[in-house]
Protein backbone atom coordinates (compact mmCIF):
# COMPACT_ATOMS: atom_id res chain seq x y z
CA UNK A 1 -22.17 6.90 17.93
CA UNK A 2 -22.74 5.09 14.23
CA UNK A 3 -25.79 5.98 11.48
CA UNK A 4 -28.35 3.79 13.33
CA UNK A 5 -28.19 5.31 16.88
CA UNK A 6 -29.34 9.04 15.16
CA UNK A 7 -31.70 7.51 12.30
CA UNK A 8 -33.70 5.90 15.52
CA UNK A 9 -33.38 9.02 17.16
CA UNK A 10 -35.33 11.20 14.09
CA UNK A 11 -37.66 7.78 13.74
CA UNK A 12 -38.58 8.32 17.66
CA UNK A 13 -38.77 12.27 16.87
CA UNK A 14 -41.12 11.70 13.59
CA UNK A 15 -43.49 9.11 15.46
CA UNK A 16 -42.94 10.63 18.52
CA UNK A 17 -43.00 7.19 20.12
CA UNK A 18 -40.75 4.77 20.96
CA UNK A 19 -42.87 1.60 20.10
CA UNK A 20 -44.19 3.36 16.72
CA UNK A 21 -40.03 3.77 16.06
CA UNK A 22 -39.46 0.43 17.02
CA UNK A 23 -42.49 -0.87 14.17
CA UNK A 24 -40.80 1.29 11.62
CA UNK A 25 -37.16 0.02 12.06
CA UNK A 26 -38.49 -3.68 12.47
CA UNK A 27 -36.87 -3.54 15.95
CA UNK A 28 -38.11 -4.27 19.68
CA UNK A 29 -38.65 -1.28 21.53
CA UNK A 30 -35.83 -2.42 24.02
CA UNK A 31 -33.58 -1.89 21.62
CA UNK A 32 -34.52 1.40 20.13
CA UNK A 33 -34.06 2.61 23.97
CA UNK A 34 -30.97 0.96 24.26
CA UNK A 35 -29.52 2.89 21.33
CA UNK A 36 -31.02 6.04 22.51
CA UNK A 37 -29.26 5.79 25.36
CA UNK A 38 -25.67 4.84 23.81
CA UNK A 39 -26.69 8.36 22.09
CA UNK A 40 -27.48 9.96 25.01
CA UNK A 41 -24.22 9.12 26.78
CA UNK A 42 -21.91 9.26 23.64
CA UNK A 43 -23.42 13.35 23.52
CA UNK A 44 -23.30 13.54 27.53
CA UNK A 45 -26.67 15.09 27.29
CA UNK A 46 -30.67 13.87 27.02
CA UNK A 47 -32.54 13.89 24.36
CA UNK A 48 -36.07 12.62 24.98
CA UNK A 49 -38.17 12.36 28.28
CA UNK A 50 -39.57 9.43 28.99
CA UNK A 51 -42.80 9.54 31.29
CA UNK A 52 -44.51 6.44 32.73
CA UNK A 53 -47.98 6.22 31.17
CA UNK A 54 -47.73 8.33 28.79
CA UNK A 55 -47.33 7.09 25.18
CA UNK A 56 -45.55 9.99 23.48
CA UNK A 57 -42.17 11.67 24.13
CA UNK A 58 -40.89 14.64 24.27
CA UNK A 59 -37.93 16.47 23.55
CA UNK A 60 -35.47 18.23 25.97
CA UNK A 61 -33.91 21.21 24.98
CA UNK A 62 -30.72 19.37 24.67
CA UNK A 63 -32.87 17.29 22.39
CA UNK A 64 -34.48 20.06 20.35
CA UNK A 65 -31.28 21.69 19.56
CA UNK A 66 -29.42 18.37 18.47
CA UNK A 67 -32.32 17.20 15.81
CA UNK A 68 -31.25 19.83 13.16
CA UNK A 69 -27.71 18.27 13.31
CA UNK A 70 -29.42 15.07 13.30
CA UNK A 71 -31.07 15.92 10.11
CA UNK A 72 -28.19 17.58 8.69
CA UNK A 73 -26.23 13.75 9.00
CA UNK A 74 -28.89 11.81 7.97
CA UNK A 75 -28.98 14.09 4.46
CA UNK A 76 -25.38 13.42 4.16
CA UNK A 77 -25.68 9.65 4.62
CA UNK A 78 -27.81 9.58 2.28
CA UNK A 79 -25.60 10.98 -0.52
CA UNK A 80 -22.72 9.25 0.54
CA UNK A 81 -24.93 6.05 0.09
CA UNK A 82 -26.34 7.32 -3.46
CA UNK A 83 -22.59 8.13 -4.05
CA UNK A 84 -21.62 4.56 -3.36
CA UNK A 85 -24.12 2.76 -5.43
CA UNK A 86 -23.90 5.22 -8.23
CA UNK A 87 -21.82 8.61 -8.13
CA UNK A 88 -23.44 10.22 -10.91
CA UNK A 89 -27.17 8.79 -9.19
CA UNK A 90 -28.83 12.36 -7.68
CA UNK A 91 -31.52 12.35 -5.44
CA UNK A 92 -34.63 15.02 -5.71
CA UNK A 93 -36.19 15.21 -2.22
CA UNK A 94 -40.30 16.78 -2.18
CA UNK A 95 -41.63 17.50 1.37
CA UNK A 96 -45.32 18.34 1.93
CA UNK A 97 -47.82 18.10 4.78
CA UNK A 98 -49.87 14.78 4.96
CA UNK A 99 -52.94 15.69 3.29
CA UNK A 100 -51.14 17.08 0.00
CA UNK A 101 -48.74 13.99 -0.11
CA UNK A 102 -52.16 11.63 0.28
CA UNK A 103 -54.56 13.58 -1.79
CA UNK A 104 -52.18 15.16 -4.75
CA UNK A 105 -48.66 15.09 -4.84
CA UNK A 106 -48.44 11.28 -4.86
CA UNK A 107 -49.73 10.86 -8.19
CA UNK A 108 -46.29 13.50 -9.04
CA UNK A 109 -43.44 10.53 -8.04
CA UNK A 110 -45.01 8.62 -11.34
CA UNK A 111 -45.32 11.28 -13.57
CA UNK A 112 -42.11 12.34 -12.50
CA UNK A 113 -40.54 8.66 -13.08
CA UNK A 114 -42.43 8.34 -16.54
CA UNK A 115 -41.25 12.07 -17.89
CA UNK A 116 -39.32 11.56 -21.19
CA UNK A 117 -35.84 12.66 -20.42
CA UNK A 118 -35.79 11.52 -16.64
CA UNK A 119 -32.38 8.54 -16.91
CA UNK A 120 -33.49 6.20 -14.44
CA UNK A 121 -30.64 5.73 -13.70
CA UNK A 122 -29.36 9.31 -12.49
CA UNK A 123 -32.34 10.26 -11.18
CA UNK A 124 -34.20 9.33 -7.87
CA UNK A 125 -37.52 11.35 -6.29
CA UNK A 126 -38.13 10.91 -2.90
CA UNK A 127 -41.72 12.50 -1.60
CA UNK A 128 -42.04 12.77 2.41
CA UNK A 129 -44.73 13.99 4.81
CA UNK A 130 -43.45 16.34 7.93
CA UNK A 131 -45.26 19.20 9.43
CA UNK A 132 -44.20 22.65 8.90
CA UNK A 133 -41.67 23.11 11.51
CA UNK A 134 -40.06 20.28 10.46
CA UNK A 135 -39.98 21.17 6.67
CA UNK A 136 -38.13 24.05 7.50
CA UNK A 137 -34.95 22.09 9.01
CA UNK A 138 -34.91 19.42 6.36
CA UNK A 139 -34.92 22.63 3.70
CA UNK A 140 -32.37 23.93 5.42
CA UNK A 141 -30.18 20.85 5.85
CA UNK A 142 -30.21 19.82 2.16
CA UNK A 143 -32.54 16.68 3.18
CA UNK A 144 -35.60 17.69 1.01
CA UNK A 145 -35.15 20.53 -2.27
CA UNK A 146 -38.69 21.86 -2.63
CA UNK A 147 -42.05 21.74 -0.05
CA UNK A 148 -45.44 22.24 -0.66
CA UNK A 149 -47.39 23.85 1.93
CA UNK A 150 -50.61 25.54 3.79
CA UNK A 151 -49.04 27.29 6.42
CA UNK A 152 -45.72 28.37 5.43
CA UNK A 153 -44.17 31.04 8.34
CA UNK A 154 -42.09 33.93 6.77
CA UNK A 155 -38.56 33.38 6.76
CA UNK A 156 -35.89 35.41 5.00
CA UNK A 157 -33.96 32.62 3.81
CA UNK A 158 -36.25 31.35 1.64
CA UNK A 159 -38.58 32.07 -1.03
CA UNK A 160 -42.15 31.54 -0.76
CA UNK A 161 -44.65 31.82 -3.75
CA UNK A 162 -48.11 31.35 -4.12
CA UNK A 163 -48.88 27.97 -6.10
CA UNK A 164 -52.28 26.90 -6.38
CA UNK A 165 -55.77 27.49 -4.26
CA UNK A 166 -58.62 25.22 -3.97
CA UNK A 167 -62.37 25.54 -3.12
CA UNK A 168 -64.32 24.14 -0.68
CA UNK A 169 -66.72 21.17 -0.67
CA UNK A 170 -69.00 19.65 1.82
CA UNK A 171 -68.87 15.51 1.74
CA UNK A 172 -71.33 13.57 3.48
CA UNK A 173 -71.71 9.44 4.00
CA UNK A 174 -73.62 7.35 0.87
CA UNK A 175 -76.37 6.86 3.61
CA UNK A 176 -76.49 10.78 4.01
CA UNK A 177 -79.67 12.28 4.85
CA UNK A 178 -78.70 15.69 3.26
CA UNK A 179 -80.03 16.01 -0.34
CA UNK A 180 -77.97 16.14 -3.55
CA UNK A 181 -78.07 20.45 -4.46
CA UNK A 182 -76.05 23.06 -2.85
CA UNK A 183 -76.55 23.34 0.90
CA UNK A 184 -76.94 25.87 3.58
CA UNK A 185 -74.91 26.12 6.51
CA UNK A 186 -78.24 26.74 8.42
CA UNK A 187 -79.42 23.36 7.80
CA UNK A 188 -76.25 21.50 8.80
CA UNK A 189 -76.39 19.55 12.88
CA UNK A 190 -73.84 21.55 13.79
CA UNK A 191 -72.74 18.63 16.47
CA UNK A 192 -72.23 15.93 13.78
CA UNK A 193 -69.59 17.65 11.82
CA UNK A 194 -66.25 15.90 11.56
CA UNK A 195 -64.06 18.90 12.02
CA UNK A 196 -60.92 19.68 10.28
CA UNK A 197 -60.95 23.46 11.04
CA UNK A 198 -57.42 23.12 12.01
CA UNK A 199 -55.64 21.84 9.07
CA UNK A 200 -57.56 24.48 6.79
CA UNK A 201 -55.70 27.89 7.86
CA UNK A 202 -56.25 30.88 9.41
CA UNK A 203 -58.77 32.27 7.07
CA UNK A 204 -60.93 29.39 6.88
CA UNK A 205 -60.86 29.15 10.76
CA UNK A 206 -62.04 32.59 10.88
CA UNK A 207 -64.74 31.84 8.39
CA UNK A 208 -65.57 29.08 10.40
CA UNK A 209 -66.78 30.85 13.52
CA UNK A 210 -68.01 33.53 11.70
CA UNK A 211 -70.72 30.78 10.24
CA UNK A 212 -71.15 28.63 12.68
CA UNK A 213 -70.01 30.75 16.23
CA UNK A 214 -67.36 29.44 18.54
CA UNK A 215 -68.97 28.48 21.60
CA UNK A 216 -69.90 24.90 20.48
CA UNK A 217 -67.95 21.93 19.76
CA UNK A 218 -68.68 19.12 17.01
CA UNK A 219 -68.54 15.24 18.93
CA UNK A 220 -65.36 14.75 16.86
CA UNK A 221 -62.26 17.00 15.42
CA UNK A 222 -59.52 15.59 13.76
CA UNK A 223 -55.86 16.59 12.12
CA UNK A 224 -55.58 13.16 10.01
CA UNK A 225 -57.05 13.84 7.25
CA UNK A 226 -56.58 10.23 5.49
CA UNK A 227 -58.86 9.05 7.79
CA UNK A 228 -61.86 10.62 7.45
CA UNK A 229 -63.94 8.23 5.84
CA UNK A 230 -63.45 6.02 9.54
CA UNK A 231 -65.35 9.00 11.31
CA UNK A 232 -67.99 9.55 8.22
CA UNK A 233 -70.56 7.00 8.63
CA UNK A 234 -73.54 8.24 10.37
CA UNK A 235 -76.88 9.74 7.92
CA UNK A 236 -76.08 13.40 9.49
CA UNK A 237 -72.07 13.37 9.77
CA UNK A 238 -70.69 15.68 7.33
CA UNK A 239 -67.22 17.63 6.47
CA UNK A 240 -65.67 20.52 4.48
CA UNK A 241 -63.16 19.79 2.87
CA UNK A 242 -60.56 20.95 -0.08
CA UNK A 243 -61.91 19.55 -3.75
CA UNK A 244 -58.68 17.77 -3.83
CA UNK A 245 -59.66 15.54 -0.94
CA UNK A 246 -63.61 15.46 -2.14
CA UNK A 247 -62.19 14.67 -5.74
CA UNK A 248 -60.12 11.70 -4.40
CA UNK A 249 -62.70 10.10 -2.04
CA UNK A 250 -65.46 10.30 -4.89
CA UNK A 251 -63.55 8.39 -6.86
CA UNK A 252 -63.06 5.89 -4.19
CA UNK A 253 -67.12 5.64 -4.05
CA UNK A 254 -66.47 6.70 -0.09
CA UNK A 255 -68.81 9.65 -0.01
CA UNK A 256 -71.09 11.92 -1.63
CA UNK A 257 -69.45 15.60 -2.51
CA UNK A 258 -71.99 18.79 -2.54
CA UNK A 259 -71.52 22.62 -3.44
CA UNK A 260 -71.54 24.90 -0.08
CA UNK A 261 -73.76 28.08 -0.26
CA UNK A 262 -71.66 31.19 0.77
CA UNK A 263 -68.49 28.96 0.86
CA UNK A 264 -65.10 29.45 3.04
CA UNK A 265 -62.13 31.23 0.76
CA UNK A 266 -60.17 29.25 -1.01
CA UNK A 267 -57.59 27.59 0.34
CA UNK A 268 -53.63 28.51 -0.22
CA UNK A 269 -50.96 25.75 -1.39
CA UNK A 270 -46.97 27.76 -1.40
CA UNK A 271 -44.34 26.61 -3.22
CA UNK A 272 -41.26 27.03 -0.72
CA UNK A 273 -37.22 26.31 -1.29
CA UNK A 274 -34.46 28.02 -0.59
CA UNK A 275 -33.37 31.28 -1.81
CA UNK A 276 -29.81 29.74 -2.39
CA UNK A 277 -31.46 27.31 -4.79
CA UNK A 278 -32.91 29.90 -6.45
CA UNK A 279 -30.03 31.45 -7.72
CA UNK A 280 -28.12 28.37 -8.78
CA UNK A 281 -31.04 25.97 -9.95
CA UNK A 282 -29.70 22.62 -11.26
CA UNK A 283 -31.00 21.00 -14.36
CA UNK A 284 -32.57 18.44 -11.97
CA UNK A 285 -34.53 21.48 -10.24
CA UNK A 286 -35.34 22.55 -14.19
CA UNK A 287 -36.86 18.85 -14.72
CA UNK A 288 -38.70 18.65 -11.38
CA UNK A 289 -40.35 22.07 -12.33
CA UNK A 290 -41.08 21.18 -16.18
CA UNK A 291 -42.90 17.89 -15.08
CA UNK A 292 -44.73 19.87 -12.33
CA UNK A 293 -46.24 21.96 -15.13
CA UNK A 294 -47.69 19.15 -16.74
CA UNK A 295 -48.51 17.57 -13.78
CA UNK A 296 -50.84 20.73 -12.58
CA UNK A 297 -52.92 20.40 -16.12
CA UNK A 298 -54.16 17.20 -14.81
CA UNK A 299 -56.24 18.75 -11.79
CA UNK A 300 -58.04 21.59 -13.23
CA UNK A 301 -60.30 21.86 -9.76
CA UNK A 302 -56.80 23.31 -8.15
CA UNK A 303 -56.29 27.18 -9.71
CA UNK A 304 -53.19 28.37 -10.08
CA UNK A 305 -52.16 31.56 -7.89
CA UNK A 306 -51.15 34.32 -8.44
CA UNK A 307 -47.19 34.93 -7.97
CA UNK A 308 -47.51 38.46 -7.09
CA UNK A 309 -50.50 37.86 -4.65
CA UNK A 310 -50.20 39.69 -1.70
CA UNK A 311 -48.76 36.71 0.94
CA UNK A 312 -50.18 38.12 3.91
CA UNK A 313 -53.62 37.10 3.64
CA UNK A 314 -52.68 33.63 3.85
CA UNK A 315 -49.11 33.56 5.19
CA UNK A 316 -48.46 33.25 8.94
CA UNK A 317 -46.25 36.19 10.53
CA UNK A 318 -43.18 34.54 11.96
């Protein structure tokens, strides 16, 4: 098996699609199935199931348990490509769910690249979008050195601390027909709201159907949060979101961004990384976190948390 055979395999797992895999790697999609099958062979097992008419795959079991070693090798290559090129070059990995890499974190890469003391040439951040599951393995295989996220799951191997929270908002289209001043759930069509419920949390799901009941359904729900502005064009469409996301889309003269009476709580970001790294932080870790410090003065809409916080009001139970 060589580098290419397992980086199409993680492409196929990230996209979950063999034709979104082939796009990425600039390849036909006969191809990426021809070297997932030299992989499948070369292991003697399968990896992904292929059903006709269906656009995603899945992972066997076989499949599930090889993609941590998959990660694992692909976080080696990398360094022994860094190495190569440069073997004092060190590479700073951030991983983060999709709405904090779109809506805060990716203002951090040129902060981080414009911080006096950062040698350009030693240093090299890398800022990637997985879900949470995911996140985990890369943590654990060396792949990414610090996450940011939502919904982090209790694990003993790591340490997980409270970073920021944020308030909600409620945005609406330019052609809303809501009025500018704080708003009532009451007076909200229930049916037009473009619902994120799921990529808010526990708590704020709870809130959720405490305000608005759980029998009924909004005409569209979505987990992308990048593309709300696609859904949010009709005079009675509306969403709550985090000010980070209403802050961003103001400024992109997208929507209009009001005050919510008897708001959701706040929403949770974690800082996670390994406890490992904890004990041994490198001065690279030290620079990261110095930057990030600045960085955070820049938002003042995003609080910071409290450390000592009790976790369990926001913090899944593994």
């Amino acid at each position: 098996m060589t580098h290419w055979e397992i980086k199409t395999f993680i492409e196929i797992v990230k996209y979950r699609s063999i034709s979104k895999a082939a796009k990425k790697l600039y390849l036909t999609q006969s191809t990426v199935s021809h070297r997932i099958n030299v992989l499948e062979e070369e292991l003697g097992v399968k990896l992904i199931i292929r059903r006709k008419g269906y656009r995603s795959v899945e992972l066997t079991q076989d499949g599930e348990a090889f993609l941590p070693l998959a990660y694992e090798y692909e976080a080696l290559w990398d360094r022994i490509i860094a190495f190569s090129q440069n073997s004092s070059k060190t590479i700073f990995s951030i991983g983060c769910h999709d709405s904090l890499n779109n809506f805060i974190f990716y203002k951090l890469l040129s902060c981080l690249i414009a911080a006096p003391g950062n040698d350009k040439k030693r240093m090299t951040f890398r800022l990637e979008s997985h879900n949470t599951e995911e996140i985990y393995q890369l943590l654990e295989s060396g792949h990414i050195n610090i996450a940011f996220l939502r919904d982090p799951v209790e694990n003993r191997n790591f340490v997980i601390e409270p970073f920021f929270t944020e308030e909600f908002k409620i945005i609406v289209p330019l052609n809303s027909r809501y009025p500018d001043e704080e708003i009532s759930p009451d007076i909200l069509d229930r049916k037009k709201e473009i619902d994120l419920s799921s990529s808010w949390g526990c708590a704020f799901m709870k809130w959720h159907e405490e305000v608005f009941g759980g029998e009924w359904m909004s005409d569209i729900s979505i987990n992308a949060i990048s593309t709300i502005t696609k859904y949010l064009t009709e005079p009675d469409q509306w969403a709550i979101v985090p000010v980070s996301v209403s802050e961003e889309l103001i400024r992109s003269h997208k929507v209009r961004c009001m005050e919510l009476k008897n708001p959701p709580p706040p929403v949770y970001c974690y800082k996670v990384y390994l406890k490992s790294q904890a004990k041994v932080k490198s001065a690279m870790f030290d620079f990261f976190e110095q930057v990030l410090e600045e960085f955070m003065k820049t938002m003042p809409y995003l609080k910071r948390a409290d450390a000592s916080a009790e976790k369990d009001k926001a913090v899944k139970n593994s």
